[in-house]
PDB file of N, CA and C in Angstrom:
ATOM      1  N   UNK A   1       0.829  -1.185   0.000  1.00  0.00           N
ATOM      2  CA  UNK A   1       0.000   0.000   0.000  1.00  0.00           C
ATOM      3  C   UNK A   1       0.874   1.249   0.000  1.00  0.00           C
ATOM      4  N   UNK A   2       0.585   2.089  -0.567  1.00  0.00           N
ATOM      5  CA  UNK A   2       1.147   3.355  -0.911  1.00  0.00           C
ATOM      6  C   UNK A   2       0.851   4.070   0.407  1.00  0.00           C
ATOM      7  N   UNK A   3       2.082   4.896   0.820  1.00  0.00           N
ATOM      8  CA  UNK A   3       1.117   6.137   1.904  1.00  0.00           C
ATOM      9  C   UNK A   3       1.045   6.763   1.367  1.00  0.00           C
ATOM     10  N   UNK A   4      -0.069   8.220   2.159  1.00  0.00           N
ATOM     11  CA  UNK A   4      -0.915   9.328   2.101  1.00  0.00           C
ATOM     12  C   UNK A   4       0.157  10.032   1.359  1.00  0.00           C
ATOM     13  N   UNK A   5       1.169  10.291   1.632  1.00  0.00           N
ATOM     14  CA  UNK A   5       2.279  11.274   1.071  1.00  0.00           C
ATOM     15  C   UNK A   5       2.206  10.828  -0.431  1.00  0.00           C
ATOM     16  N   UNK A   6       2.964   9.566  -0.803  1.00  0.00           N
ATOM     17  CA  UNK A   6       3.269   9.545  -2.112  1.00  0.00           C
ATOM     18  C   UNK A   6       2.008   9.506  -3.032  1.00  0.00           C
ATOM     19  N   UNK A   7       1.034   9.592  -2.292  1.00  0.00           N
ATOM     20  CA  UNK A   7      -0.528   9.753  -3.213  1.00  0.00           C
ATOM     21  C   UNK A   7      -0.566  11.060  -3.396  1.00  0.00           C
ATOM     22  N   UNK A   8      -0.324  12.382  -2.450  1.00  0.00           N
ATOM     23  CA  UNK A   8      -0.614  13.355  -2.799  1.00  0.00           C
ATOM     24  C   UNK A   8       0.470  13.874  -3.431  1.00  0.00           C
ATOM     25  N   UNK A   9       1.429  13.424  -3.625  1.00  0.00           N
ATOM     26  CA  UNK A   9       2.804  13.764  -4.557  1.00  0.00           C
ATOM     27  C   UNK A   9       2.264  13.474  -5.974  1.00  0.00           C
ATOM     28  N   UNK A  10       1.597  11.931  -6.473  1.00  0.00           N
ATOM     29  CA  UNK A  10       1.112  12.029  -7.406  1.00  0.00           C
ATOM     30  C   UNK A  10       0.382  13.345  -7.932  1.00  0.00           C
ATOM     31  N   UNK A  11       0.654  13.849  -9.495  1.00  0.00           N
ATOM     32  CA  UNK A  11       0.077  14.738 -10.121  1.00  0.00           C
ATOM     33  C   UNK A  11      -1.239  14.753 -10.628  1.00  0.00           C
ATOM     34  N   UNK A  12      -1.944  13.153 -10.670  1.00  0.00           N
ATOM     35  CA  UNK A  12      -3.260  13.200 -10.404  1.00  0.00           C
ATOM     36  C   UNK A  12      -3.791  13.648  -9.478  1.00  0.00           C
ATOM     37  N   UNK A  13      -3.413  13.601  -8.342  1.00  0.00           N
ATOM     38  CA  UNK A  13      -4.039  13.847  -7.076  1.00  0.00           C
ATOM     39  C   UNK A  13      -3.970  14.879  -6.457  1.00  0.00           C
ATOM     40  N   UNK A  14      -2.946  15.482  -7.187  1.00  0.00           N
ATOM     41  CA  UNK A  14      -2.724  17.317  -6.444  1.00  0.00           C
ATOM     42  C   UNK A  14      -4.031  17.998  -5.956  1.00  0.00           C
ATOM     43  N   UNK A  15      -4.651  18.089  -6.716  1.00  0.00           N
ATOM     44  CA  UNK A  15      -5.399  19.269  -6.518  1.00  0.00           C
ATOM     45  C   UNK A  15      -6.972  18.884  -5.293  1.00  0.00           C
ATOM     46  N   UNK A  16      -6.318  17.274  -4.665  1.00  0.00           N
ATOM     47  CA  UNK A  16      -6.995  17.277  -3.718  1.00  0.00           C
ATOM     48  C   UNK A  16      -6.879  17.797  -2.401  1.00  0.00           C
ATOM     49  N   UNK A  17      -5.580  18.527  -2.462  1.00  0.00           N
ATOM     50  CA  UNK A  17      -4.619  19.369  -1.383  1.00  0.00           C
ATOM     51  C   UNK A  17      -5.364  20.716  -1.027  1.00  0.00           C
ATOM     52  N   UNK A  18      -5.682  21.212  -2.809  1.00  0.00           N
ATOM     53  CA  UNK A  18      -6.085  22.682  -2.711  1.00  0.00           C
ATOM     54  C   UNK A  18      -7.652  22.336  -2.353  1.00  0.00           C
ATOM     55  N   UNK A  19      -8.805  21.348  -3.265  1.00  0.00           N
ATOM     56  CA  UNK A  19      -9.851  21.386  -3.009  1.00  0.00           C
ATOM     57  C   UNK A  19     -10.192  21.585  -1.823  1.00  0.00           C
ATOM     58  N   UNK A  20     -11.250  22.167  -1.459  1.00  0.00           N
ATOM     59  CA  UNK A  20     -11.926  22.386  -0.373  1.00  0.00           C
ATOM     60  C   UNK A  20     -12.852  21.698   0.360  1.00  0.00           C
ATOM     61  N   UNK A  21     -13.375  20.936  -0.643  1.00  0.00           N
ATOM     62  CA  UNK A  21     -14.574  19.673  -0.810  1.00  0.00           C
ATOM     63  C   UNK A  21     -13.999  18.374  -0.635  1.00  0.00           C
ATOM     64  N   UNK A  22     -12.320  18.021   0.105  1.00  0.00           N
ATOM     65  CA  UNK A  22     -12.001  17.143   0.153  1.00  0.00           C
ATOM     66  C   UNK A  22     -10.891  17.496   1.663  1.00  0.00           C
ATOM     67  N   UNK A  23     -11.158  18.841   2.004  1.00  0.00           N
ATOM     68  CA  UNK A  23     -10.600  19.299   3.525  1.00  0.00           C
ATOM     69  C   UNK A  23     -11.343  18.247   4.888  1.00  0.00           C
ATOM     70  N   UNK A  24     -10.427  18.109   5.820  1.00  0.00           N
ATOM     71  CA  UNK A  24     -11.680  17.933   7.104  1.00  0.00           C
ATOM     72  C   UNK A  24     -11.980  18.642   7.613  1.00  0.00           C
ATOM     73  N   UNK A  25     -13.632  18.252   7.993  1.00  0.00           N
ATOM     74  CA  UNK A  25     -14.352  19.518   8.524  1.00  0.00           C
ATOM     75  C   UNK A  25     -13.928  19.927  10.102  1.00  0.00           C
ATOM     76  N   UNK A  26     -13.657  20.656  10.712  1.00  0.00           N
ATOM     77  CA  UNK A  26     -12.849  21.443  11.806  1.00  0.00           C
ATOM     78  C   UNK A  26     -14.166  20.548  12.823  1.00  0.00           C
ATOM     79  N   UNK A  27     -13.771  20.629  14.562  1.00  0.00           N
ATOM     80  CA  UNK A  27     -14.459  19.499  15.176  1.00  0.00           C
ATOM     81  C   UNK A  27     -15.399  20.710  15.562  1.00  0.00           C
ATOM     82  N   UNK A  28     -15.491  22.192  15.497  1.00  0.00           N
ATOM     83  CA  UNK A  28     -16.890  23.101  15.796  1.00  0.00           C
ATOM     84  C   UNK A  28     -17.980  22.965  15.008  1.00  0.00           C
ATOM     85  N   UNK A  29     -17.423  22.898  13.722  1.00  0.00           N
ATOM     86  CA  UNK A  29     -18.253  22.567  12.776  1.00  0.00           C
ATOM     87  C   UNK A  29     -19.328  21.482  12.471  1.00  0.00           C
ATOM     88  N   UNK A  30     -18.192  20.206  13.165  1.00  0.00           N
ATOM     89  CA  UNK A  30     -18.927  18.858  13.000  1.00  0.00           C
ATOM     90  C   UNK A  30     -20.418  18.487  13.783  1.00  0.00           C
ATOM     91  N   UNK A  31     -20.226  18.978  15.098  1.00  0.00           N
ATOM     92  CA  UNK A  31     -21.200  18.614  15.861  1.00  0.00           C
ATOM     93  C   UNK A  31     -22.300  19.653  15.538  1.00  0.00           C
ATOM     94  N   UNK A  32     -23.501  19.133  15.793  1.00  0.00           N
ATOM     95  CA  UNK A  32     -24.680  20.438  15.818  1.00  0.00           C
ATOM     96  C   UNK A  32     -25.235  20.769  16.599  1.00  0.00           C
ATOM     97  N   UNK A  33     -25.516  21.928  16.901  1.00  0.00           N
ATOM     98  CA  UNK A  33     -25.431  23.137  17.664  1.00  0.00           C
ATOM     99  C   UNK A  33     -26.790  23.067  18.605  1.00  0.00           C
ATOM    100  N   UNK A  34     -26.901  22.169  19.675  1.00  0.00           N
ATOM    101  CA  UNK A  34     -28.483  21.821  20.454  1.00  0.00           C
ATOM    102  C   UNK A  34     -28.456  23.449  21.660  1.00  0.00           C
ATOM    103  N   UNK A  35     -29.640  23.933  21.445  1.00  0.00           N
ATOM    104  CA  UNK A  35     -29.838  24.972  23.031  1.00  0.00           C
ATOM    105  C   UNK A  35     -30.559  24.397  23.823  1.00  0.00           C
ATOM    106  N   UNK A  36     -30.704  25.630  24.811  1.00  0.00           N
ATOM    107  CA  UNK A  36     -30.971  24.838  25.643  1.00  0.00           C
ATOM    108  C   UNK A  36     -32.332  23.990  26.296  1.00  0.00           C
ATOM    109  N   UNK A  37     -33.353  24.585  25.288  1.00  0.00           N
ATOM    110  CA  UNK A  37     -34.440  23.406  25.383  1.00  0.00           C
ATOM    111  C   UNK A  37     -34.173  21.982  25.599  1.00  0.00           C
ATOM    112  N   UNK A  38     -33.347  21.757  24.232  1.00  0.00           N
ATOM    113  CA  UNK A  38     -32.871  20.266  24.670  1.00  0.00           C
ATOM    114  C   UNK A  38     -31.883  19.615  24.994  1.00  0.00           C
ATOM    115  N   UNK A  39     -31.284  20.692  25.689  1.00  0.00           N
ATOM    116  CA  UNK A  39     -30.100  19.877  27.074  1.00  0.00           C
ATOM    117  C   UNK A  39     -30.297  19.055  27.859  1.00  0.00           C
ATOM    118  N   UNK A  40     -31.721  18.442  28.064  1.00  0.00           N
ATOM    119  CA  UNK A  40     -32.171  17.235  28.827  1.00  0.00           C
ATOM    120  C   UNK A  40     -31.374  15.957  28.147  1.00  0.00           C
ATOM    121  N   UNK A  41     -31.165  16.037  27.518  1.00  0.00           N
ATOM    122  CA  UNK A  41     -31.298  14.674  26.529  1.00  0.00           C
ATOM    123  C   UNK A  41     -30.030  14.560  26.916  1.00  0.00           C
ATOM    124  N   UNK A  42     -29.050  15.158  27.369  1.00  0.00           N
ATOM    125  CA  UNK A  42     -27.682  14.476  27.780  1.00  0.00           C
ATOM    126  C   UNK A  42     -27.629  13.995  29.104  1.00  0.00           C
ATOM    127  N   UNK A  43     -28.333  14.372  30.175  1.00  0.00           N
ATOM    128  CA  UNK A  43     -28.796  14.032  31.348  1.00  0.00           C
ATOM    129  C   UNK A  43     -29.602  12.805  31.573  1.00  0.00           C
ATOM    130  N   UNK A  44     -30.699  12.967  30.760  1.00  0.00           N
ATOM    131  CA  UNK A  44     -32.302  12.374  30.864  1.00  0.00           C
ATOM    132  C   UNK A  44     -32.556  11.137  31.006  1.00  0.00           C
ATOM    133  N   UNK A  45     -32.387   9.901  31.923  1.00  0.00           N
ATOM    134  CA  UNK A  45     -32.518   8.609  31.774  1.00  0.00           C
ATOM    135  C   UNK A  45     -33.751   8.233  30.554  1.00  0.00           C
ATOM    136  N   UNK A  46     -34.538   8.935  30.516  1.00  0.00           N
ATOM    137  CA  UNK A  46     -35.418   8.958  29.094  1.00  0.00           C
ATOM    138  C   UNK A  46     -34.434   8.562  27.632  1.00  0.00           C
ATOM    139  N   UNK A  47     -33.552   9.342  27.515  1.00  0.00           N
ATOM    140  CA  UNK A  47     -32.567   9.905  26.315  1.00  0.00           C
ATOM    141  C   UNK A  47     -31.559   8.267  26.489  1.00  0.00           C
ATOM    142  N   UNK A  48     -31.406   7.201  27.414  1.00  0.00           N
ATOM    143  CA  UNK A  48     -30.207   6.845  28.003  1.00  0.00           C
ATOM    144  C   UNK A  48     -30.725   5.566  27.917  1.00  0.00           C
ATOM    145  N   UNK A  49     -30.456   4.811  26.556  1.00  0.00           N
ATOM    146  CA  UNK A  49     -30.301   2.801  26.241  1.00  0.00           C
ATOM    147  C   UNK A  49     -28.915   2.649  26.245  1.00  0.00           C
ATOM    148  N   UNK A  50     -28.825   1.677  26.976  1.00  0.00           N
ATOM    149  CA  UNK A  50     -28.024   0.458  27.228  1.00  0.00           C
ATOM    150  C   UNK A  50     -27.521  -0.341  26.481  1.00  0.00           C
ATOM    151  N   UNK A  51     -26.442  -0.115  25.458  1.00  0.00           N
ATOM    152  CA  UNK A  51     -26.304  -1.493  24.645  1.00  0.00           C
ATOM    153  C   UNK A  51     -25.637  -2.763  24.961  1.00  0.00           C
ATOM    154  N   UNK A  52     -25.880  -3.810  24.600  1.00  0.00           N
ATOM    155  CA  UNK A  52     -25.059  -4.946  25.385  1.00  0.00           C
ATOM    156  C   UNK A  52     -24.316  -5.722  23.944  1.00  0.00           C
ATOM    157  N   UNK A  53     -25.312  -5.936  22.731  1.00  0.00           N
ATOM    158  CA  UNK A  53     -24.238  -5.928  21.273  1.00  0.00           C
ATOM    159  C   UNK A  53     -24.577  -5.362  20.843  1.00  0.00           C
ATOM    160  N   UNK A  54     -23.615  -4.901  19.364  1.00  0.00           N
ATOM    161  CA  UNK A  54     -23.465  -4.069  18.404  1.00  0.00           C
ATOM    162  C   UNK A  54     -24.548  -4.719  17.529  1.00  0.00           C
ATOM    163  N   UNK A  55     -24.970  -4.111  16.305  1.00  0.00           N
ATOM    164  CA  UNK A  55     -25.175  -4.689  14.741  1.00  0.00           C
ATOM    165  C   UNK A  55     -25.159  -5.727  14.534  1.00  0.00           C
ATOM    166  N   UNK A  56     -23.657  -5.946  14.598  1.00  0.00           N
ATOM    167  CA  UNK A  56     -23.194  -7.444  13.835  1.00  0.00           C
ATOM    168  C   UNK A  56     -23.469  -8.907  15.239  1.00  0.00           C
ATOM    169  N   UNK A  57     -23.759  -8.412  16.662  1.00  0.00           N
ATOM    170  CA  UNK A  57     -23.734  -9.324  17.692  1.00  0.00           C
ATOM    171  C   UNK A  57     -22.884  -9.194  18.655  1.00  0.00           C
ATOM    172  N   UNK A  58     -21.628  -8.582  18.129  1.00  0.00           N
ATOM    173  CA  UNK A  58     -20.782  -8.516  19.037  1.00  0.00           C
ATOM    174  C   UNK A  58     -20.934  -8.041  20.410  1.00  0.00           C
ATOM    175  N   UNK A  59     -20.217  -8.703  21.671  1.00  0.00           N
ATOM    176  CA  UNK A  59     -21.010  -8.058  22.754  1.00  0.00           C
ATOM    177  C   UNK A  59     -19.802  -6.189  22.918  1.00  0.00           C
ATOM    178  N   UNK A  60     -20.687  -5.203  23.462  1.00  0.00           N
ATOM    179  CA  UNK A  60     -20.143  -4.013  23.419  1.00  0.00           C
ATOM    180  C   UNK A  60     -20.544  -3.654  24.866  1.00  0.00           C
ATOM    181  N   UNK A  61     -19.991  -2.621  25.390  1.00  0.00           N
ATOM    182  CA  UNK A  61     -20.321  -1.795  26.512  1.00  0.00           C
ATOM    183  C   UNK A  61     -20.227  -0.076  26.534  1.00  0.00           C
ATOM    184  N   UNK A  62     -21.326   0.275  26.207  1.00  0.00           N
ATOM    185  CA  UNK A  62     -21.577   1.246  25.850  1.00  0.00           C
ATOM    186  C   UNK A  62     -23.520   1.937  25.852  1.00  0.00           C
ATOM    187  N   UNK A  63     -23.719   3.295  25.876  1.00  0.00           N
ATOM    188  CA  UNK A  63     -24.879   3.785  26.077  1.00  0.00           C
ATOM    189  C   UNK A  63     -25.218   4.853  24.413  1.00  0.00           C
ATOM    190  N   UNK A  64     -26.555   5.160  24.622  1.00  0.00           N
ATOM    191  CA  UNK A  64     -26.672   5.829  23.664  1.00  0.00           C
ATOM    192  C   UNK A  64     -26.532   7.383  24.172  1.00  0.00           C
ATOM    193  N   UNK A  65     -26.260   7.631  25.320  1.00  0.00           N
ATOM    194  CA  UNK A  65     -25.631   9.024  25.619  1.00  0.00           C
ATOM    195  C   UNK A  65     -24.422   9.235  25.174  1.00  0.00           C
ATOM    196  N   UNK A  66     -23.467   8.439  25.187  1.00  0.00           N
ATOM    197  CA  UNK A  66     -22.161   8.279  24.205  1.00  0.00           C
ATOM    198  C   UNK A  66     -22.083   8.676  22.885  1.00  0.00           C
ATOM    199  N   UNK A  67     -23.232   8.325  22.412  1.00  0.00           N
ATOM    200  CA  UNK A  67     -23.774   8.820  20.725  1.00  0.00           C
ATOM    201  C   UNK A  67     -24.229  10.049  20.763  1.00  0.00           C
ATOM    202  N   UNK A  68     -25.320  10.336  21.836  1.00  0.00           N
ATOM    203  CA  UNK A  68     -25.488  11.732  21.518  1.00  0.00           C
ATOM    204  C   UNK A  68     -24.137  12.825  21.684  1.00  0.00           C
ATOM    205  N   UNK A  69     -23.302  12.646  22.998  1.00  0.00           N
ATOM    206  CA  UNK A  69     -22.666  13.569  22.874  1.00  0.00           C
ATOM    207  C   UNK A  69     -21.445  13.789  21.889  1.00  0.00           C
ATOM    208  N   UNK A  70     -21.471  12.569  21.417  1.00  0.00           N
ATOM    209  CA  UNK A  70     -20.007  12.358  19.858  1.00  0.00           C
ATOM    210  C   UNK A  70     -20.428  13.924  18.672  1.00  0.00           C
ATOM    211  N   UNK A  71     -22.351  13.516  18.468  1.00  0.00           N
ATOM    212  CA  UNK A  71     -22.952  13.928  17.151  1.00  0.00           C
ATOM    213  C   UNK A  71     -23.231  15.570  17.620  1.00  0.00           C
ATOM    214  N   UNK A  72     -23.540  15.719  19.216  1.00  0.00           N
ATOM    215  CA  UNK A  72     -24.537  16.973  19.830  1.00  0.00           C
ATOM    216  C   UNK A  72     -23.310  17.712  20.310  1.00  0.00           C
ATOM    217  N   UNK A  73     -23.700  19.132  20.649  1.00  0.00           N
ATOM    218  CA  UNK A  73     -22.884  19.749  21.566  1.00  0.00           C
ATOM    219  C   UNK A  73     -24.062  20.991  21.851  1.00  0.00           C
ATOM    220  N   UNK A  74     -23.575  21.498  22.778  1.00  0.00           N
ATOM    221  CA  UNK A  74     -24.332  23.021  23.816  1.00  0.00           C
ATOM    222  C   UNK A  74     -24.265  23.882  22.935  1.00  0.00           C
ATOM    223  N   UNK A  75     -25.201  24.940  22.088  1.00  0.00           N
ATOM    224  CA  UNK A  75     -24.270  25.906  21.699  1.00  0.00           C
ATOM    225  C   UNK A  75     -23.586  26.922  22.689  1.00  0.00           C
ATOM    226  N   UNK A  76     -22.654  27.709  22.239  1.00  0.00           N
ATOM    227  CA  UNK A  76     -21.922  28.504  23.121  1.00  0.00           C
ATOM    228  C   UNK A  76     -22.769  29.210  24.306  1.00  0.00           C
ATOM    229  N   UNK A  77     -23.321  30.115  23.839  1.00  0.00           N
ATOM    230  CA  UNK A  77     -24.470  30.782  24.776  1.00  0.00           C
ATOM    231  C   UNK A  77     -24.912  30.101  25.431  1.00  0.00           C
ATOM    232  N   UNK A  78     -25.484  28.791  25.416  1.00  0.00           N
ATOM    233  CA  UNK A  78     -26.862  28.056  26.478  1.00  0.00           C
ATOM    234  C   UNK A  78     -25.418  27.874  27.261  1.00  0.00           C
ATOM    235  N   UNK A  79     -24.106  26.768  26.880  1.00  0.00           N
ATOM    236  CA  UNK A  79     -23.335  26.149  28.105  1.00  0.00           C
ATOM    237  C   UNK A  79     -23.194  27.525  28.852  1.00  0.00           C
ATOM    238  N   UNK A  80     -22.858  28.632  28.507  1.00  0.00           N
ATOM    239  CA  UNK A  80     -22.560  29.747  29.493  1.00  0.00           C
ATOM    240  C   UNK A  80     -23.468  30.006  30.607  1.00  0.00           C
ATOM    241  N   UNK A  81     -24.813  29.309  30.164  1.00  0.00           N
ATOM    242  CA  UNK A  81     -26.236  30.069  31.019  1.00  0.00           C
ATOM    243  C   UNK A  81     -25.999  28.719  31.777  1.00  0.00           C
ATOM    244  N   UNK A  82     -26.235  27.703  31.679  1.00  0.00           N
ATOM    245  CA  UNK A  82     -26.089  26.159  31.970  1.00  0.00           C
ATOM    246  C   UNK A  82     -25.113  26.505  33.322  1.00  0.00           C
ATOM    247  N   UNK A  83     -23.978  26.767  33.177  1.00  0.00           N
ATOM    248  CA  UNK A  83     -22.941  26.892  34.260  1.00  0.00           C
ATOM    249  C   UNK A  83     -23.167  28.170  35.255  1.00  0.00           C
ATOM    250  N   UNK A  84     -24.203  29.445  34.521  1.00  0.00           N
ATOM    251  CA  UNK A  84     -24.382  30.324  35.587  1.00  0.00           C
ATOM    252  C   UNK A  84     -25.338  29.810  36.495  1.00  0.00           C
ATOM    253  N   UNK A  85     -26.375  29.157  35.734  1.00  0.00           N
ATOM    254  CA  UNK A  85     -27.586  28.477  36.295  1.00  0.00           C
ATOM    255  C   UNK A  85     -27.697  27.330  37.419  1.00  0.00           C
ATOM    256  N   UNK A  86     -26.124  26.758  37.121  1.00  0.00           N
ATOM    257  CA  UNK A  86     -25.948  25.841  38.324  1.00  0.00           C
ATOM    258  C   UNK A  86     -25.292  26.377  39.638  1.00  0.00           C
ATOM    259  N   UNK A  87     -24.916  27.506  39.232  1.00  0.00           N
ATOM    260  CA  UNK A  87     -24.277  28.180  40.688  1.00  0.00           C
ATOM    261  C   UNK A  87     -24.934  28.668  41.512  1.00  0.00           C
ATOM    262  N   UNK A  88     -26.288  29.642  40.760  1.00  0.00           N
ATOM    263  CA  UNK A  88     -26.998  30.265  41.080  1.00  0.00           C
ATOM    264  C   UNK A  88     -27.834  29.207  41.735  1.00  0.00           C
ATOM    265  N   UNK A  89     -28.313  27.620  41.645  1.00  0.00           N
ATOM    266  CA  UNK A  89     -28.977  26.540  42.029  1.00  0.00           C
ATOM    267  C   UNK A  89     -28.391  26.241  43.222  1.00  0.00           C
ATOM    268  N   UNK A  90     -27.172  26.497  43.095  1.00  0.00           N
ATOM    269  CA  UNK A  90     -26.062  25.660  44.231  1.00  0.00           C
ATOM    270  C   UNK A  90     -26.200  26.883  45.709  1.00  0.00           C
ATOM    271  N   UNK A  91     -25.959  28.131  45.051  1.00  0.00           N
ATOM    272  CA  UNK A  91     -26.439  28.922  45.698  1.00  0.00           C
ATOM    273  C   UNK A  91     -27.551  28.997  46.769  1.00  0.00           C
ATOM    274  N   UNK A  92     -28.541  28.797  46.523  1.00  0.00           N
ATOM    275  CA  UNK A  92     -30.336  28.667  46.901  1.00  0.00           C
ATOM    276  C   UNK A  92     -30.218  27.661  47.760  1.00  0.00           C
ATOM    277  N   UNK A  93     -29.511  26.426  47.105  1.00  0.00           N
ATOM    278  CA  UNK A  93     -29.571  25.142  48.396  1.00  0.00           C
ATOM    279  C   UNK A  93     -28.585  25.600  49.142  1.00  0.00           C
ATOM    280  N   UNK A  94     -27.559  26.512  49.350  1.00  0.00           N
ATOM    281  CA  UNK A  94     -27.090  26.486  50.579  1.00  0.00           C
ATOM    282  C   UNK A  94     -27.802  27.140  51.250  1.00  0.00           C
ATOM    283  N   UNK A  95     -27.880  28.426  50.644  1.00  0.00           N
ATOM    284  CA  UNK A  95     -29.110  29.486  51.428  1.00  0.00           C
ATOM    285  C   UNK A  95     -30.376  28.739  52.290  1.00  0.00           C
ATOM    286  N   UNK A  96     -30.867  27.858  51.581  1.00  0.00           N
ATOM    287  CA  UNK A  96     -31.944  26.909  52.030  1.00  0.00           C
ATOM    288  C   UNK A  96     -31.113  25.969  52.927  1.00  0.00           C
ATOM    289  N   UNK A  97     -30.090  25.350  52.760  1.00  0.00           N
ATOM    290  CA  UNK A  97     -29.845  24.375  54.303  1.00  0.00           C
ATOM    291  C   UNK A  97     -29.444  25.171  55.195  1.00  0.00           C
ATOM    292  N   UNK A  98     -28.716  26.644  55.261  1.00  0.00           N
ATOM    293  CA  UNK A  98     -28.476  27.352  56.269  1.00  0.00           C
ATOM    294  C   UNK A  98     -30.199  27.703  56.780  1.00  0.00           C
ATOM    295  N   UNK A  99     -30.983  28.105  56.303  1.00  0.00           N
ATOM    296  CA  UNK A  99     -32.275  28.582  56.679  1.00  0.00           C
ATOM    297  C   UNK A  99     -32.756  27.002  57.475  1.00  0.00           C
ATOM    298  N   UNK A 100     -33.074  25.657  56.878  1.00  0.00           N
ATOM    299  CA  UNK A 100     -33.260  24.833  57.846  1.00  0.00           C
ATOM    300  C   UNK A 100     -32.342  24.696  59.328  1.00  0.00           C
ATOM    301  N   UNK A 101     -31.281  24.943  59.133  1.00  0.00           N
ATOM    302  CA  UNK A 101     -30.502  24.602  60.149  1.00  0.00           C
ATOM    303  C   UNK A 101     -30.590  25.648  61.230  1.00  0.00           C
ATOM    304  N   UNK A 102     -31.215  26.638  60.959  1.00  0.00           N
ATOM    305  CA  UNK A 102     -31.070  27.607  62.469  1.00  0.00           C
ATOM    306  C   UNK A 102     -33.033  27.438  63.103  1.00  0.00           C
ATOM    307  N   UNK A 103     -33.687  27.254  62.279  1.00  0.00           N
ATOM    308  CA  UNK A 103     -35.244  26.700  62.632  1.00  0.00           C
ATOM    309  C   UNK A 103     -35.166  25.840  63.397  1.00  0.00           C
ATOM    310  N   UNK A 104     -34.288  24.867  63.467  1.00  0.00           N
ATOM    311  CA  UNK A 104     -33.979  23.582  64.082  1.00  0.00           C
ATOM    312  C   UNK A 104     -33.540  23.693  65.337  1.00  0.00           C
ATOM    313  N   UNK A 105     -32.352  24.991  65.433  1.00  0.00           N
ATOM    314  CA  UNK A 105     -31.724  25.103  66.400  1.00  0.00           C
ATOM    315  C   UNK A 105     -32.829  26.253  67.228  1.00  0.00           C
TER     316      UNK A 105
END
């Protein structure tokens, strides 16, 4: 087998260097762009099968949350709100166990 090099050295093949339609696509590009409506689905035991074989039978260990997050990603904006949103959550429950804890006392 020939390598990648001496194929694109060939003068048939040059101009698969310059084409654009034969570039890889950059990894921002690849995934598509979910907000945050449906950010459940990476969480969601709903969203979340179990595989035990593949296709062909083989036995595998693996979930279909694995798949979503290969194909999905946050767009920029929602993960930003996502991470303010959990502080601000994290926040409230302390506020709230300090508020149980002196009722008590």
């Amino acid at each position: 087998m020939s390598s990648q090099e001496e194929i694109l050295s060939d003068g048939r093949f040059s101009r698969i260097t310059r084409d654009p339609r034969f570039w890889e696509m950059p990894e921002k590009e690849r995934k598509v762009k979910i907000d945050k409506r449906f950010r459940a689905m990476f969480h969601d035991k709903k969203f979340k099968l179990t595989y035990t074989v593949d296709k062909r039978g083989r036995p595998v260990n693996y979930t279909s949350a694995e798949n979503l997050r290969k194909f999905y990603a946050l767009s920029e904006s929602d993960s930003d709100l996502s991470e303010s949103e959990s502080k601000e959550v994290k926040k409230k429950k302390k506020k709230k166990a300090k508020g149980k804890g002196e009722a008590d006392s």
